[in-house]
Protein backbone atom coordinates (compact mmCIF):
# COMPACT_ATOMS: atom_id res chain seq x y z
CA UNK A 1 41.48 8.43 39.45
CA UNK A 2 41.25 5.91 36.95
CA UNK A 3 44.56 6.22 34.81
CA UNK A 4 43.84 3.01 32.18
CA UNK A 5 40.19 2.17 32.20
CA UNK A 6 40.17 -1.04 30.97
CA UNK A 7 36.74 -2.29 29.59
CA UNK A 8 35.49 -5.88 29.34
CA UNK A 9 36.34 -6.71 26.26
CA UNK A 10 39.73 -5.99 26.62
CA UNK A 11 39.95 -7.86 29.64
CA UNK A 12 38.32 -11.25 28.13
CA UNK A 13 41.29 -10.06 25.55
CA UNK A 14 44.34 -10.08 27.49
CA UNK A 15 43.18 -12.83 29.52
CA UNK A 16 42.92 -15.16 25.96
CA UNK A 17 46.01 -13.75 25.41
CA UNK A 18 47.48 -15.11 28.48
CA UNK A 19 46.30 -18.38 28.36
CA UNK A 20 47.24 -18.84 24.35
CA UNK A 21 50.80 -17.96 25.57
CA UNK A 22 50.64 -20.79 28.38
CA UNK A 23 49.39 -23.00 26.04
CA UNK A 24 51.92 -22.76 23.22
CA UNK A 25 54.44 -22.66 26.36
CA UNK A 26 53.53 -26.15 27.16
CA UNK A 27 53.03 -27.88 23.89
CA UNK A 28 56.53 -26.19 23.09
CA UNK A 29 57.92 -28.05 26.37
CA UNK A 30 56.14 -31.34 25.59
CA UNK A 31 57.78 -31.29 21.92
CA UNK A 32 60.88 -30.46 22.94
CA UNK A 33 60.75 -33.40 25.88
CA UNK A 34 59.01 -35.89 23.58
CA UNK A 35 62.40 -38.09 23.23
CA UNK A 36 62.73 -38.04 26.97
CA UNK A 37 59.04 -38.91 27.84
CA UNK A 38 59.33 -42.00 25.44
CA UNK A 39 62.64 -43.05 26.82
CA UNK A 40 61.64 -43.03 30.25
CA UNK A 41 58.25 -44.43 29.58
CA UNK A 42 59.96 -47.40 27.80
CA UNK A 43 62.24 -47.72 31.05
CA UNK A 44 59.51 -47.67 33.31
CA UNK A 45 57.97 -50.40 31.34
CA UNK A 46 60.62 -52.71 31.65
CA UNK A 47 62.15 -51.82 34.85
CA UNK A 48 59.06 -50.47 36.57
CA UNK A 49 61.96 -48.59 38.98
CA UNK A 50 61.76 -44.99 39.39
CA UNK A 51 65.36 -44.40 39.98
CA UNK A 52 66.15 -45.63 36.56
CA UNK A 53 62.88 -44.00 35.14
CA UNK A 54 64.08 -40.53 36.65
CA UNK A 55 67.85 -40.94 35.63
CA UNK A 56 66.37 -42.09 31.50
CA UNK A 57 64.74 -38.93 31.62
CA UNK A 58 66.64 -36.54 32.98
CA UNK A 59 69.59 -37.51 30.72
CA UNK A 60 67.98 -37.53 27.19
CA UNK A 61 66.17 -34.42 28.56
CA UNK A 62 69.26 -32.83 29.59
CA UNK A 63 71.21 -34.18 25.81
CA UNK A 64 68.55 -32.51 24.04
CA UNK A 65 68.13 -29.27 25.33
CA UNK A 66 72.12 -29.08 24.95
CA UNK A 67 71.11 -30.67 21.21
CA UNK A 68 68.65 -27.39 20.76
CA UNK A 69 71.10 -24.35 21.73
């Protein structure tokens, strides 16, 4: 009893589907993180201390997603 036979072409279509949602996901996280990744890339090169790295990032990531809603 096939209720939805789906045929390849359809598949291969959902599937693209899928994976263009992931993608824009992603580069949608990146862009939105991009002021935290620098900050705590510029920490990390002049502290080279993961505690401060992790705090740097954490706070301008947390200030702008506050900043965005």
């Amino acid at each position: 009893m096939n209720f939805l036979p789906l045929s390849g072409d359809l598949v291969i279509m959902i599937i693209l589907l899928i994976l263009v949602v992931l993608i824009v996901a992603v580069l949608r996280a990146l862009f939105i993180l991009l002021p935290a990744i620098i900050v705590g890339g510029v920490i990390w090169f002049l502290t080279h201390n993961v505690l401060w790295t992790a705090v740097a990032f954490l706070v301008i990531a947390i200030l702008s997603l506050i900043r965005r809603h």
